[in-house]
C-alpha atoms as a PDB file:
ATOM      1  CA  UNK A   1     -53.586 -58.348 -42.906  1.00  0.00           C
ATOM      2  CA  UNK A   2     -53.627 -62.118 -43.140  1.00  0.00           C
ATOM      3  CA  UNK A   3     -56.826 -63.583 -42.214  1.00  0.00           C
ATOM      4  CA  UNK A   4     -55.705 -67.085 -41.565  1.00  0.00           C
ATOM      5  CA  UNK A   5     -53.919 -66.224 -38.201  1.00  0.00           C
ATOM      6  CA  UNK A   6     -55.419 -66.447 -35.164  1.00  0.00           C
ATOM      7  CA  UNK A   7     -56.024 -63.994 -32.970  1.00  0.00           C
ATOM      8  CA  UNK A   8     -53.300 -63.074 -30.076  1.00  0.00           C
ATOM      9  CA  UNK A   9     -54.332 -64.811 -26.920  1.00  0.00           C
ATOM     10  CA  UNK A  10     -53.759 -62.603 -23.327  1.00  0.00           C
ATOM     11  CA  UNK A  11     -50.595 -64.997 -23.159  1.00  0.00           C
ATOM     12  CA  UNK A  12     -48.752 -63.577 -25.913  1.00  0.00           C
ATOM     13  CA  UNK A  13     -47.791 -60.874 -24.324  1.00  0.00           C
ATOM     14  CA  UNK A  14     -48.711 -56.986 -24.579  1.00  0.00           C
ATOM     15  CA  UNK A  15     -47.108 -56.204 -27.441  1.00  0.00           C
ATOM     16  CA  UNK A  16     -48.949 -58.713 -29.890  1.00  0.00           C
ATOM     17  CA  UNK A  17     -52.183 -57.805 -28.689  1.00  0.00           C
ATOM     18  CA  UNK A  18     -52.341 -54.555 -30.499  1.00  0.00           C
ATOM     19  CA  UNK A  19     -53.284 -52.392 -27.677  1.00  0.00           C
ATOM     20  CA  UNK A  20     -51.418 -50.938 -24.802  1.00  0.00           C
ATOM     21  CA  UNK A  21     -52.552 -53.175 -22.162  1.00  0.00           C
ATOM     22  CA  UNK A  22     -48.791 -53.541 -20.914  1.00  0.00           C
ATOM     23  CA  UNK A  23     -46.825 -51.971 -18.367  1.00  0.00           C
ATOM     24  CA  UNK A  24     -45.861 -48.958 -19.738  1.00  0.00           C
ATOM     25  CA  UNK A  25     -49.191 -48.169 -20.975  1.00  0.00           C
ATOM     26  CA  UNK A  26     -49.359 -45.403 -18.226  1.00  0.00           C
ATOM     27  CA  UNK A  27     -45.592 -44.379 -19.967  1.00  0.00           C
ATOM     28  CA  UNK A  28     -46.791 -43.934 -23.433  1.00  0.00           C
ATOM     29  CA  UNK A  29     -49.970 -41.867 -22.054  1.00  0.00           C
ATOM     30  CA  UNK A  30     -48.107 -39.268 -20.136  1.00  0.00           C
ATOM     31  CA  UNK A  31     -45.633 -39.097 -22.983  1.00  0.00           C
ATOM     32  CA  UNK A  32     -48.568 -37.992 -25.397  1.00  0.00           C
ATOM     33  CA  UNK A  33     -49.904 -35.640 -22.688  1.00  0.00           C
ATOM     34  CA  UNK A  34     -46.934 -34.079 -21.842  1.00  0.00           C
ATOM     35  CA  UNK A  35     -45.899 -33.281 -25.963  1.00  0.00           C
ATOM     36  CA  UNK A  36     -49.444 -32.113 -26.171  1.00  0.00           C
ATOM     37  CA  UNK A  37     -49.134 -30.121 -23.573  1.00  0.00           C
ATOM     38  CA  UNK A  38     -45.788 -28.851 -25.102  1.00  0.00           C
ATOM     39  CA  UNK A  39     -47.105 -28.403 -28.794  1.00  0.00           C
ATOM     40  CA  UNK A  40     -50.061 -26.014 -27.153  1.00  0.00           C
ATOM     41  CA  UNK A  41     -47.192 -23.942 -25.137  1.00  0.00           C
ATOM     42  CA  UNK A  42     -45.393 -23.975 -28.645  1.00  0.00           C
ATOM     43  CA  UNK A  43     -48.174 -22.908 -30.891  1.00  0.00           C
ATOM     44  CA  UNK A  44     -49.624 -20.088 -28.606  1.00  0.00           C
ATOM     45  CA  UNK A  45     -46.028 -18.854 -28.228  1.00  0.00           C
ATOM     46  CA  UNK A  46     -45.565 -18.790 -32.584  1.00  0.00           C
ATOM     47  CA  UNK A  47     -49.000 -17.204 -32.566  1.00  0.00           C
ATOM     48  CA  UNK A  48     -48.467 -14.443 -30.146  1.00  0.00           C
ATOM     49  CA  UNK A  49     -44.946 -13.447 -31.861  1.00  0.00           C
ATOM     50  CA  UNK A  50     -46.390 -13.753 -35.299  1.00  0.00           C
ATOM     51  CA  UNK A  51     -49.521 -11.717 -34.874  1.00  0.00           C
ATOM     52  CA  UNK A  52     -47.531  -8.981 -33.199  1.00  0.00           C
ATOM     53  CA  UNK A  53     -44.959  -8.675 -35.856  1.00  0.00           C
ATOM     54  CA  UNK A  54     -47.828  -8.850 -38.537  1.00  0.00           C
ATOM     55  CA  UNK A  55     -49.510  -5.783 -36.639  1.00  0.00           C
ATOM     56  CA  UNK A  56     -46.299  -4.280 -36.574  1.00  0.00           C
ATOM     57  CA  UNK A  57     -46.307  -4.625 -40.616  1.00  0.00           C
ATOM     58  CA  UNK A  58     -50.014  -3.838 -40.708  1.00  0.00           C
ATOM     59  CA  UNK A  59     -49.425  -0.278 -38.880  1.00  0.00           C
ATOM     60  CA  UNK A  60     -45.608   0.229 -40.112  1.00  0.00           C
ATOM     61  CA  UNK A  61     -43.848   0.198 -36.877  1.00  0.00           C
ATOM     62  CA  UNK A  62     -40.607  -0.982 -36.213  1.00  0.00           C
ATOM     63  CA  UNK A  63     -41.444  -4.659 -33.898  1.00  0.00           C
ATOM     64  CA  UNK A  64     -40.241  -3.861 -30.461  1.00  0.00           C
ATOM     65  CA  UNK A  65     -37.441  -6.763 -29.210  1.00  0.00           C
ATOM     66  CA  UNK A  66     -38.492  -6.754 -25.685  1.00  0.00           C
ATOM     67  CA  UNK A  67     -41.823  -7.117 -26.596  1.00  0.00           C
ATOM     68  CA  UNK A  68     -41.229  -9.987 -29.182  1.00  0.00           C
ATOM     69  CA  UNK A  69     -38.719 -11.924 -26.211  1.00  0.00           C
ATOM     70  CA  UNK A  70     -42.089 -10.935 -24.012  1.00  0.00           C
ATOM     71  CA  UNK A  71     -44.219 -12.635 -26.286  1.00  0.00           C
ATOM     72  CA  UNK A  72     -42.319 -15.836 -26.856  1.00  0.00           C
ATOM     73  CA  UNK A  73     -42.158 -16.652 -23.538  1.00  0.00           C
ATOM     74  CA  UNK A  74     -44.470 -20.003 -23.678  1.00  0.00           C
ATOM     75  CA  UNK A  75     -42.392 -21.041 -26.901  1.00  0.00           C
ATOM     76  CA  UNK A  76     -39.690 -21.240 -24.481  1.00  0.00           C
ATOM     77  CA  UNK A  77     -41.812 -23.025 -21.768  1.00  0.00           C
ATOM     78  CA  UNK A  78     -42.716 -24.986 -25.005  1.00  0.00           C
ATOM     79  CA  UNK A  79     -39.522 -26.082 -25.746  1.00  0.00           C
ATOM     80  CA  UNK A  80     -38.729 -26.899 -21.892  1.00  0.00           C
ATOM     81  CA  UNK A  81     -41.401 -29.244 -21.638  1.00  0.00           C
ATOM     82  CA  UNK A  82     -40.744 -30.947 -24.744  1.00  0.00           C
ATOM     83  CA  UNK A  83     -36.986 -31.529 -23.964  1.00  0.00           C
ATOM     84  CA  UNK A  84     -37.776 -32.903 -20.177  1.00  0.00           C
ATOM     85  CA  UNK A  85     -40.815 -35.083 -21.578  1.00  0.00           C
ATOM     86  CA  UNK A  86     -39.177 -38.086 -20.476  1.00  0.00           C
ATOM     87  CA  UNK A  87     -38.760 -36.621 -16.687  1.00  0.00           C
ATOM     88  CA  UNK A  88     -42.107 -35.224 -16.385  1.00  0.00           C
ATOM     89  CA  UNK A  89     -43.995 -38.397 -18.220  1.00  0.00           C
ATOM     90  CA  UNK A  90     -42.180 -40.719 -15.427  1.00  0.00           C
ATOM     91  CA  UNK A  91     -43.588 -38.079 -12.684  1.00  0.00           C
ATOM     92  CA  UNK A  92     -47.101 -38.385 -14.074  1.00  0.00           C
ATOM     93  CA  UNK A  93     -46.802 -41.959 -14.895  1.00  0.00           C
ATOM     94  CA  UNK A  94     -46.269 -42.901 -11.131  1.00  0.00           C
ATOM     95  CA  UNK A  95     -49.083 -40.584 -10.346  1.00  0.00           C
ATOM     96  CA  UNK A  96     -51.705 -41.958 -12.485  1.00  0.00           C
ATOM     97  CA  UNK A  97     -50.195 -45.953 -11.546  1.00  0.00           C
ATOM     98  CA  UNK A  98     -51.205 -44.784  -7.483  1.00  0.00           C
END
């Protein structure tokens, strides 16, 4: 960082003054809440499926496949949410801007 610069003035702009004090502030905030959202969905759905298949191993029975699609249910809400983040961050966006 260059010290001899000044520092950006509110007329710059948003996007020189380093923090998201712009319009789509709201945007990039629902964006990061709905892929959090997501990656929780996600992980709890690769947890479930991988702690039944290691009891499976742990007590030698054969994994059950209705029980493993049963399981991985909220990977697949997971992967839903993460591939209609844009939709749902414009839905919560105009929420939070009301």
């Amino acid at each position: 960082m260059v010290r001899d610069q000044e520092p950006p003035t509110p007329e710059d702009g948003p996007g020189t003054s380093g923090g998201n004090h712009g319009e789509d502030a709201y945007a990039k905030k629902a964006k990061a809440l709905v892929r959090l959202v997501a990656g929780g969905f996600m992980l709890v759905g690769v947890m479930d499926v991988g702690l039944y298949w290691f009891k499976c191993q742990h007590e030698q029975t054969k994994p059950d496949m209705w029980h493993c699609v049963y399981l991985s249910i909220p990977l697949v809400i997971g992967l839903v949410i993460l591939i209609k983040t844009s939709a749902l961050a414009r839905r919560i966006e105009d929420w939070l801007e009301e």
